[in-house]
C-alpha atoms as a PDB file:
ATOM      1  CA  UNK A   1      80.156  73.362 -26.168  1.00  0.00           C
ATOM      2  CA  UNK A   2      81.600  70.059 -26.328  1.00  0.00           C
ATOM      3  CA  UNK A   3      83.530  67.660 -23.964  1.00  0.00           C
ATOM      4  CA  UNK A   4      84.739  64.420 -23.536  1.00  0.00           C
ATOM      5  CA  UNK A   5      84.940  61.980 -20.534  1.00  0.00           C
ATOM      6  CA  UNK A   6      86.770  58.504 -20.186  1.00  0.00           C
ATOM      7  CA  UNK A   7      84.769  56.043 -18.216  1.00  0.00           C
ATOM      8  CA  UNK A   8      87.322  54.516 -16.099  1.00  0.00           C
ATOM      9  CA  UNK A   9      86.568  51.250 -13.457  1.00  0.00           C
ATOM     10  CA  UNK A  10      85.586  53.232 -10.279  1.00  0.00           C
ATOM     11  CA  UNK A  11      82.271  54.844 -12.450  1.00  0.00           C
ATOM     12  CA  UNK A  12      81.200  50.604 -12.774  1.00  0.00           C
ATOM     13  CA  UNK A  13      78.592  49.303 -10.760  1.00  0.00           C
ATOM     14  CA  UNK A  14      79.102  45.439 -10.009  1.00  0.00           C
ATOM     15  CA  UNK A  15      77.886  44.515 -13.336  1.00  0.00           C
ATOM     16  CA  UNK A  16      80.972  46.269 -15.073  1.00  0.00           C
ATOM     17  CA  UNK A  17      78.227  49.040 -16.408  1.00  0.00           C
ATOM     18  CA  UNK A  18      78.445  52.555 -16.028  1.00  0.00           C
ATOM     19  CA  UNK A  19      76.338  53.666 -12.894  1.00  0.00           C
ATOM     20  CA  UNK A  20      73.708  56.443 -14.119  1.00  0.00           C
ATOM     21  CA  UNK A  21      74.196  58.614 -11.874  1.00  0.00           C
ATOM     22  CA  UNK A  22      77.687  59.222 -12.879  1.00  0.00           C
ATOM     23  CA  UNK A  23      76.829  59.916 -16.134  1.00  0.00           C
ATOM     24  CA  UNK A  24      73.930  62.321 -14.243  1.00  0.00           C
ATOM     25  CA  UNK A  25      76.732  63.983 -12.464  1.00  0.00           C
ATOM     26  CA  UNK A  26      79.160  64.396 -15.672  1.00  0.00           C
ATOM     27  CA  UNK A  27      75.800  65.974 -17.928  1.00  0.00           C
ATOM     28  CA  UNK A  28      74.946  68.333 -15.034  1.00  0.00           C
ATOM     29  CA  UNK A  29      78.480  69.584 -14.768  1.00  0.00           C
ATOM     30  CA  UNK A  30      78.976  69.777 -18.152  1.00  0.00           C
ATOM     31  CA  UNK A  31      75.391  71.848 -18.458  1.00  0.00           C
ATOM     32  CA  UNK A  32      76.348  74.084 -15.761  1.00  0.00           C
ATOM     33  CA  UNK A  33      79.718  75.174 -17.140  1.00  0.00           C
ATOM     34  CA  UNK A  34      78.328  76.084 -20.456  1.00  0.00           C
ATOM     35  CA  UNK A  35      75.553  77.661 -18.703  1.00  0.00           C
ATOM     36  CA  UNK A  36      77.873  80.049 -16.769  1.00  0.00           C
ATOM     37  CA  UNK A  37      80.729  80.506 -19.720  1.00  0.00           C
ATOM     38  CA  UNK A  38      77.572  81.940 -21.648  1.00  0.00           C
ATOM     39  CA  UNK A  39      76.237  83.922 -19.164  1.00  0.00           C
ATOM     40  CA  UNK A  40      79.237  85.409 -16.859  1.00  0.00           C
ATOM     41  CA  UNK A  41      78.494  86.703 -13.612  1.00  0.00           C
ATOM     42  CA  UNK A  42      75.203  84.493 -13.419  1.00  0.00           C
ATOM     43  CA  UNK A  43      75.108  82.184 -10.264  1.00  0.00           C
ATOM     44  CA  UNK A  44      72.918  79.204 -11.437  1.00  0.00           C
ATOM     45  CA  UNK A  45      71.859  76.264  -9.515  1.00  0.00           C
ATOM     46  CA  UNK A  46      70.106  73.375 -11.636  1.00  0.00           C
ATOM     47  CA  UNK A  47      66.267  73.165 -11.364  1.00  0.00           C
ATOM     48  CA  UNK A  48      65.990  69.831 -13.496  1.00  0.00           C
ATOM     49  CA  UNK A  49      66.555  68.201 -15.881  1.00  0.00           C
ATOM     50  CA  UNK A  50      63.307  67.149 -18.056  1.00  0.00           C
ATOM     51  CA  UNK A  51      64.000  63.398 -18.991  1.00  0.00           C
ATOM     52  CA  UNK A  52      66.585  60.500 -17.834  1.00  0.00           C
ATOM     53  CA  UNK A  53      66.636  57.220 -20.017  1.00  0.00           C
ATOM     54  CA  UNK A  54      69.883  55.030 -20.994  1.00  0.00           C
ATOM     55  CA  UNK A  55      69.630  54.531 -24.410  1.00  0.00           C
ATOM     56  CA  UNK A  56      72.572  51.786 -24.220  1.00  0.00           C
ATOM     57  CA  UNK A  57      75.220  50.262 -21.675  1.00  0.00           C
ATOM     58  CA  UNK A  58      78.158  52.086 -21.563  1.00  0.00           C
ATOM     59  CA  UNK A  59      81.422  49.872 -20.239  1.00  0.00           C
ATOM     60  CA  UNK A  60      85.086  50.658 -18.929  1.00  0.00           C
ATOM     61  CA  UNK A  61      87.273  52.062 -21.720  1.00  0.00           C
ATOM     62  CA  UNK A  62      84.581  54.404 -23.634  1.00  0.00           C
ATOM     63  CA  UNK A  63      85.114  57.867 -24.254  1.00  0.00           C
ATOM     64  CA  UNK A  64      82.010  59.662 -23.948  1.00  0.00           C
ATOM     65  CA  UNK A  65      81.562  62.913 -25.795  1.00  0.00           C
ATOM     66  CA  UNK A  66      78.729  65.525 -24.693  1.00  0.00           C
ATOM     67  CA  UNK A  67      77.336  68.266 -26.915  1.00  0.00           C
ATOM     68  CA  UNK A  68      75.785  70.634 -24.806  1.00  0.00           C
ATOM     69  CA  UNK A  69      73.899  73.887 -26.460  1.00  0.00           C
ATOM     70  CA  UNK A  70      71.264  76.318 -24.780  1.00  0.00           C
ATOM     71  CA  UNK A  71      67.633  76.285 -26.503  1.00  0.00           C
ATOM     72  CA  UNK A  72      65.512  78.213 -23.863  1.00  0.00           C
ATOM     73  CA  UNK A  73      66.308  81.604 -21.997  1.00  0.00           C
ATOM     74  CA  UNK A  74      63.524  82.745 -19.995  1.00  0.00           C
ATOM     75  CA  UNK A  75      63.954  85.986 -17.326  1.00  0.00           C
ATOM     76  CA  UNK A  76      65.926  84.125 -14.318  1.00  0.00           C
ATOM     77  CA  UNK A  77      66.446  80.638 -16.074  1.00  0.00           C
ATOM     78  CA  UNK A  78      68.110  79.044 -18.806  1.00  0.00           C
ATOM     79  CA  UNK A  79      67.827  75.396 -20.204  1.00  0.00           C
ATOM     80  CA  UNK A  80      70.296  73.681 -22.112  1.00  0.00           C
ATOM     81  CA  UNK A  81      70.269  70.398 -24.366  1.00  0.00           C
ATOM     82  CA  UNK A  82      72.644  67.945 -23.985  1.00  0.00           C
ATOM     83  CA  UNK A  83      73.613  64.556 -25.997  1.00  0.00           C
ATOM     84  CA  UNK A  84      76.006  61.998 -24.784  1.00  0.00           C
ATOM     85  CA  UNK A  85      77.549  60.060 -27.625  1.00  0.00           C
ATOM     86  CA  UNK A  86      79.793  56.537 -26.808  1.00  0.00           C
ATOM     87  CA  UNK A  87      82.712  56.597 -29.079  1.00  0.00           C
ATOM     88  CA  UNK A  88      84.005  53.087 -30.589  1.00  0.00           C
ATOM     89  CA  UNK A  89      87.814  53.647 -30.398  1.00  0.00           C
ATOM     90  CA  UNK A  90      88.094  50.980 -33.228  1.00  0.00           C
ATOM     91  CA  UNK A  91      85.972  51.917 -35.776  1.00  0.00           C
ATOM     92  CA  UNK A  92      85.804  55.748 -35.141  1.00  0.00           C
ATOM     93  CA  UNK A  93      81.910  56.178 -35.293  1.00  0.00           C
ATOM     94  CA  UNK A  94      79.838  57.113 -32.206  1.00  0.00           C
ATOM     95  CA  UNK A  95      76.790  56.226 -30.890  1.00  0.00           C
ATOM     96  CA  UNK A  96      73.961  58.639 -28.934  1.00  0.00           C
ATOM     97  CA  UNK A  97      73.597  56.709 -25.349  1.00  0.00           C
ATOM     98  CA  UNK A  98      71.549  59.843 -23.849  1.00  0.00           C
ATOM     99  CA  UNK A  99      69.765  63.095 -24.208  1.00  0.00           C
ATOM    100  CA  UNK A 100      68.431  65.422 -21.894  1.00  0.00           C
ATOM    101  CA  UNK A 101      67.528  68.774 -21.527  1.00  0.00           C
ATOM    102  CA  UNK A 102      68.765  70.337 -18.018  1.00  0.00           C
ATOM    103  CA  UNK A 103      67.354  73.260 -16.374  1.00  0.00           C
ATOM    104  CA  UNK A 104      69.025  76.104 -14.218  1.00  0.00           C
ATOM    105  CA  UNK A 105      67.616  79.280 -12.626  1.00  0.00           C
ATOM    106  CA  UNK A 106      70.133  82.457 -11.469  1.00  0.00           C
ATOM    107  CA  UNK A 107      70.184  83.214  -8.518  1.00  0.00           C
ATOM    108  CA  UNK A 108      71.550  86.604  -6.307  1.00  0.00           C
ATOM    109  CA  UNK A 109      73.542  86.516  -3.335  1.00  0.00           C
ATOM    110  CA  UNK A 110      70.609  86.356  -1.130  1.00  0.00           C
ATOM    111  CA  UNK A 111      69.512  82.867  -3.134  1.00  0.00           C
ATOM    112  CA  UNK A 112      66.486  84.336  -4.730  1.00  0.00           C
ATOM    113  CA  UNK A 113      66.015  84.373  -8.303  1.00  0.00           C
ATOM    114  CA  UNK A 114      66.970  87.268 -10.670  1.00  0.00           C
ATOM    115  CA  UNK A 115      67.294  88.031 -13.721  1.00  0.00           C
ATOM    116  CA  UNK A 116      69.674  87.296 -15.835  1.00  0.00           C
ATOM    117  CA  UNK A 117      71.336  89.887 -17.901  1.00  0.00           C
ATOM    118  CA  UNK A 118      71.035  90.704 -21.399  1.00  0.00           C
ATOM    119  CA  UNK A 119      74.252  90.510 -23.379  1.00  0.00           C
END
């Protein structure tokens, strides 16, 4: 699955830089909706996600574009890959700024885990 954000002033911190935990925020979403377009029906709440490092600053102006794609199905969880690219609006080529891998679990109506259905 594949989206794209524009990083507009009020995602800055003071230094004109993209605060992380926007970008936190946007791959978590992002995870989450793929998670739940893949599996309908599934409630899933995230669990973690298994690394956070900035690769590179990202500044006002940059459309981000994030790749998200499941790799792991277990019973009651999924986990899904997902890499942020920066693209340069001039030139056309991107650059990878982050990559994580983001963990959910399903969840029933009672908020205990269970399983997730087979398609």
């Amino acid at each position: 699955m594949e989206n794209h954000k524009l990083v507009l002033p009020e995602h800055l911190n003071h230094y004109g830089y993209l605060f992380g935990g926007n970008l936190l925020k946007w791959v978590d979403e992002y995870a989450w909706i793929a998670a739940t377009l893949d599996h309908p029906g599934c409630k899933f709440v995230t669990i973690g996600m298994d690394r956070v490092e900035f690769h590179k600053p990202i500044c006002k102006g940059t459309i981000l574009r994030f790749d998200t794609t499941e790799v792991e199905r277990g019973t009651s969880s999924c986990r899904y890959r997902v890499e942020v690219f920066a693209d340069d609006l001039d030139t056309g080529s991107e650059q990878p700024v982050f990559t994580t891998q983001v963990s959910f679990v399903c969840l029933d109506d009672g908020g205990r885990k269970t399983p997730i259905p087979t398609k």
